[in-house]
Protein backbone atom coordinates (compact mmCIF):
# COMPACT_ATOMS: atom_id res chain seq x y z
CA UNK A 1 92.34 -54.26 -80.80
CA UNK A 2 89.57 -53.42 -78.90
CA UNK A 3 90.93 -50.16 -77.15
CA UNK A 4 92.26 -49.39 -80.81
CA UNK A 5 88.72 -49.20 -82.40
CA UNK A 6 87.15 -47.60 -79.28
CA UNK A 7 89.48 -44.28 -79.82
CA UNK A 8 88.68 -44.21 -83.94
CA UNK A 9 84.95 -44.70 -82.52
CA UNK A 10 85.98 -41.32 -80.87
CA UNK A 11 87.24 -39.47 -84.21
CA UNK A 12 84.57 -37.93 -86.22
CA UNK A 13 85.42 -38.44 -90.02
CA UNK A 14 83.23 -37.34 -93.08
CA UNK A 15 81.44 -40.16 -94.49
CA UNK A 16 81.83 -40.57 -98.47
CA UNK A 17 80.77 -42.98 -101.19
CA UNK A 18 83.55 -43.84 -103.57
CA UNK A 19 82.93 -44.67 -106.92
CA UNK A 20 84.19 -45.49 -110.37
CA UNK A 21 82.51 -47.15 -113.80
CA UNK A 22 82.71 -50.84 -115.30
CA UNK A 23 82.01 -50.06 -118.24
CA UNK A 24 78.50 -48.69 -118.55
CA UNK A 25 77.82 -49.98 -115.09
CA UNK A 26 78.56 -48.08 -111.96
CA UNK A 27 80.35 -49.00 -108.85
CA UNK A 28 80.48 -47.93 -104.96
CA UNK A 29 81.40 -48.06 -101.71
CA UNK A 30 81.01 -46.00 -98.39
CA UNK A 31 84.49 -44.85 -96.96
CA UNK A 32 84.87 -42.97 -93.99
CA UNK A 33 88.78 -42.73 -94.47
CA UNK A 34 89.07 -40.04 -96.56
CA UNK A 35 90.97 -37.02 -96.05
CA UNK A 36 93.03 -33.70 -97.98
CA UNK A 37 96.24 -34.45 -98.73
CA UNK A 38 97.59 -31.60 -100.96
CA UNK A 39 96.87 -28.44 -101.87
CA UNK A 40 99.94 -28.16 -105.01
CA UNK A 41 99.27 -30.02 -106.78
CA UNK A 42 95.09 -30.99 -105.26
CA UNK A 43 95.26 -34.60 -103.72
CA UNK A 44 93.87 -36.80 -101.71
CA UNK A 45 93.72 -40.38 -100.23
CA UNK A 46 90.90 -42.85 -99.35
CA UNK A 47 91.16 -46.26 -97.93
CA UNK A 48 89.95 -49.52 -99.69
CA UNK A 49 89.62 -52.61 -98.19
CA UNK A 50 91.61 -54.83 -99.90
CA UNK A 51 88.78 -57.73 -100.80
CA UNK A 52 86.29 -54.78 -102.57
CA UNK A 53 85.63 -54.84 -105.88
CA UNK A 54 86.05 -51.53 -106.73
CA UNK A 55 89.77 -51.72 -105.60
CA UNK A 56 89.91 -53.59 -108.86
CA UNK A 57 87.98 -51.12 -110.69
CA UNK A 58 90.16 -48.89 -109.60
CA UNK A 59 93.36 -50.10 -110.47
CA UNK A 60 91.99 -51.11 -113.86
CA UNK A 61 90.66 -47.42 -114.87
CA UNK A 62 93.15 -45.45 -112.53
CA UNK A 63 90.32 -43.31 -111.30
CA UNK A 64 87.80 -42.60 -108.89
CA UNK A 65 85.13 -40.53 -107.56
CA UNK A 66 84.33 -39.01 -104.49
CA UNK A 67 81.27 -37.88 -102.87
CA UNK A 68 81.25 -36.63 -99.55
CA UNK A 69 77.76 -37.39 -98.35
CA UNK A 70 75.16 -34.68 -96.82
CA UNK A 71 73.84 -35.33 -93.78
CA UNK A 72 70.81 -36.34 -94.90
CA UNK A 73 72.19 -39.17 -96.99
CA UNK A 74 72.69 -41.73 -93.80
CA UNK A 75 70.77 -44.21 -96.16
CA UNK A 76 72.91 -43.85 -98.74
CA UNK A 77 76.07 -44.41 -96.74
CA UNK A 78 74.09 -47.83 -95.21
CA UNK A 79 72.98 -48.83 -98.90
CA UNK A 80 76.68 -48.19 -100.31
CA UNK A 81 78.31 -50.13 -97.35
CA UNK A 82 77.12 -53.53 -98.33
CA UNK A 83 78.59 -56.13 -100.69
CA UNK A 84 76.61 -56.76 -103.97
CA UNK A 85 75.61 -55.11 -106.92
CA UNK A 86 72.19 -53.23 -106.70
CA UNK A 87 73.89 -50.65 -104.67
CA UNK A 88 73.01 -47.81 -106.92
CA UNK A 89 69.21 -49.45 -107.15
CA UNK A 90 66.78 -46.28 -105.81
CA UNK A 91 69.78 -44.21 -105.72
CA UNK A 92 69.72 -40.73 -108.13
CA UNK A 93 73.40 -40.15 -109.69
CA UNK A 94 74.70 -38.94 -112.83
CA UNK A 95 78.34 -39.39 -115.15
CA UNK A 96 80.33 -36.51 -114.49
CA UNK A 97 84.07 -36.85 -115.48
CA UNK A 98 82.96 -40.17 -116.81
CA UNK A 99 82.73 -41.28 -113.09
CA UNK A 100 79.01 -42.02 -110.76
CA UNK A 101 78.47 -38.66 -109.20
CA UNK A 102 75.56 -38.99 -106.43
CA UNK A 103 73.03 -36.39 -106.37
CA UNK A 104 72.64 -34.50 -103.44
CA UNK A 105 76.42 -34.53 -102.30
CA UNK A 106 77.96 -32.16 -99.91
CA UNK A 107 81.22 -32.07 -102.21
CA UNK A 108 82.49 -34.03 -105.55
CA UNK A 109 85.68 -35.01 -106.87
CA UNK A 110 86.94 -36.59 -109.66
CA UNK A 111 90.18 -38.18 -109.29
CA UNK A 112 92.98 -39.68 -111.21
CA UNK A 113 94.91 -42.12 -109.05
CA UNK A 114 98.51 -41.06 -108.13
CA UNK A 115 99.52 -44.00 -106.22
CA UNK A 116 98.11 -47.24 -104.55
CA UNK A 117 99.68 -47.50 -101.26
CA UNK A 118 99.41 -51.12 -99.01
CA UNK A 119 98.25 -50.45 -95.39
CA UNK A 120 97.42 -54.11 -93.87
CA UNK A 121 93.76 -55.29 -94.96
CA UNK A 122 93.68 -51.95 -97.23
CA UNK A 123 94.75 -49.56 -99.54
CA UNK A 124 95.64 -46.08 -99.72
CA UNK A 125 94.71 -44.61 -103.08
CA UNK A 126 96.04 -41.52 -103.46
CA UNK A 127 94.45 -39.53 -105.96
CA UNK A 128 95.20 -36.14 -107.79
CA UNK A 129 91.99 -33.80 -107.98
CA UNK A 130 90.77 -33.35 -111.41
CA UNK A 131 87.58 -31.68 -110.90
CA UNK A 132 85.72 -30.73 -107.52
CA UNK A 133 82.80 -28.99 -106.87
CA UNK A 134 81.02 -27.98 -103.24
CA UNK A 135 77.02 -27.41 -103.09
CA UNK A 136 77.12 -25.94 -99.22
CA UNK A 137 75.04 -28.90 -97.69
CA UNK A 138 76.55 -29.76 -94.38
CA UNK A 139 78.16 -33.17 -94.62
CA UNK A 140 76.98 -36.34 -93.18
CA UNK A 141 79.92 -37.82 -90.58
CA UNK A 142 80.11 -40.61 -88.50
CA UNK A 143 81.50 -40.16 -84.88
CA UNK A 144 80.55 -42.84 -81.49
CA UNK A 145 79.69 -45.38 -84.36
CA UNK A 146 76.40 -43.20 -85.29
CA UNK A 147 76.02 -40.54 -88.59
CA UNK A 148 75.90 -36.85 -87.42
CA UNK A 149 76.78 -33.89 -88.46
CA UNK A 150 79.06 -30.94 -87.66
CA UNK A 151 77.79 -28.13 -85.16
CA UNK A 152 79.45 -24.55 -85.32
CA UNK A 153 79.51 -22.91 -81.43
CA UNK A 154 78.42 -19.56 -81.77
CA UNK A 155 80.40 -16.88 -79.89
CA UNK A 156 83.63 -19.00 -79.60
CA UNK A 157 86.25 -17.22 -81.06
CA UNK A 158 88.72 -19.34 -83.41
């Protein structure tokens, strides 16, 4: 297990704060599993751990947010990644597609899910795009068990 979580330690992934409503009140937690899955029609998937409460919400409503953090969000991605309910206590976010959209994003999408997949102590929700909107920040990931960011090389041809 050990050698396992030493080479994810090694993948950079973007780090994003999922979220959905309860009502009036709003819900989160930071994933870093979170990826593109389709272009036609727009999907994706993130992974929930099985015990979180917004798994439930989830399931319940059948949708999601997601905001991919900036990189100057680190805090946001520490406050989100804790159990309890004042997560969004300090934190500056707004309804949009009647799901918690964080201020100061890198990206935002609204979701409706597709599917719930099983995968051990989580699940896969796959999720069709219903809205999504980039502001250009450079997004906050986590790589060697630390938040970063993306560098471009200059002068390396692609």
């Amino acid at each position: 297990m050990t050698a396992f979580t030493d080479v994810m330690a090694g993948v950079p992934t973007p780090v994003s704060v999922v979220t959905a409503m309860d009502g009036d009140r709003p819900h989160g937690t930071t994933v870093s599993a979170f990826a593109s899955l389709s272009l036609t029609p727009p999907m994706l998937l993130v992974s929930l751990d099985r015990r979180s409460d917004l798994l439930t919400l989830v399931r319940a409503s059948g949708r999601f947010g997601v905001n991919v953090l900036s990189r100057e969000q680190a805090a946001v991605a520490k406050a989100f990644a804790v159990k309890g309910a004042s997560k969004f206590d300090g934190i500056a976010w707004r309804p949009a597609n009647d799901l918690p959209r964080l201020d100061g994003v890198s990206g935002w999408l609204a979701c409706e899910v597709s599917d719930l997949v099983d995968g051990g102590d989580h699940v896969v929700a796959l999720g069709t795009v219903l809205a999504a909107e980039s502001s250009g920040l450079a997004p906050l990931t986590y790589h060697a068990r630390s938040f970063g960011t993306h560098v471009t090389f200059e002068g390396v041809a692609t």
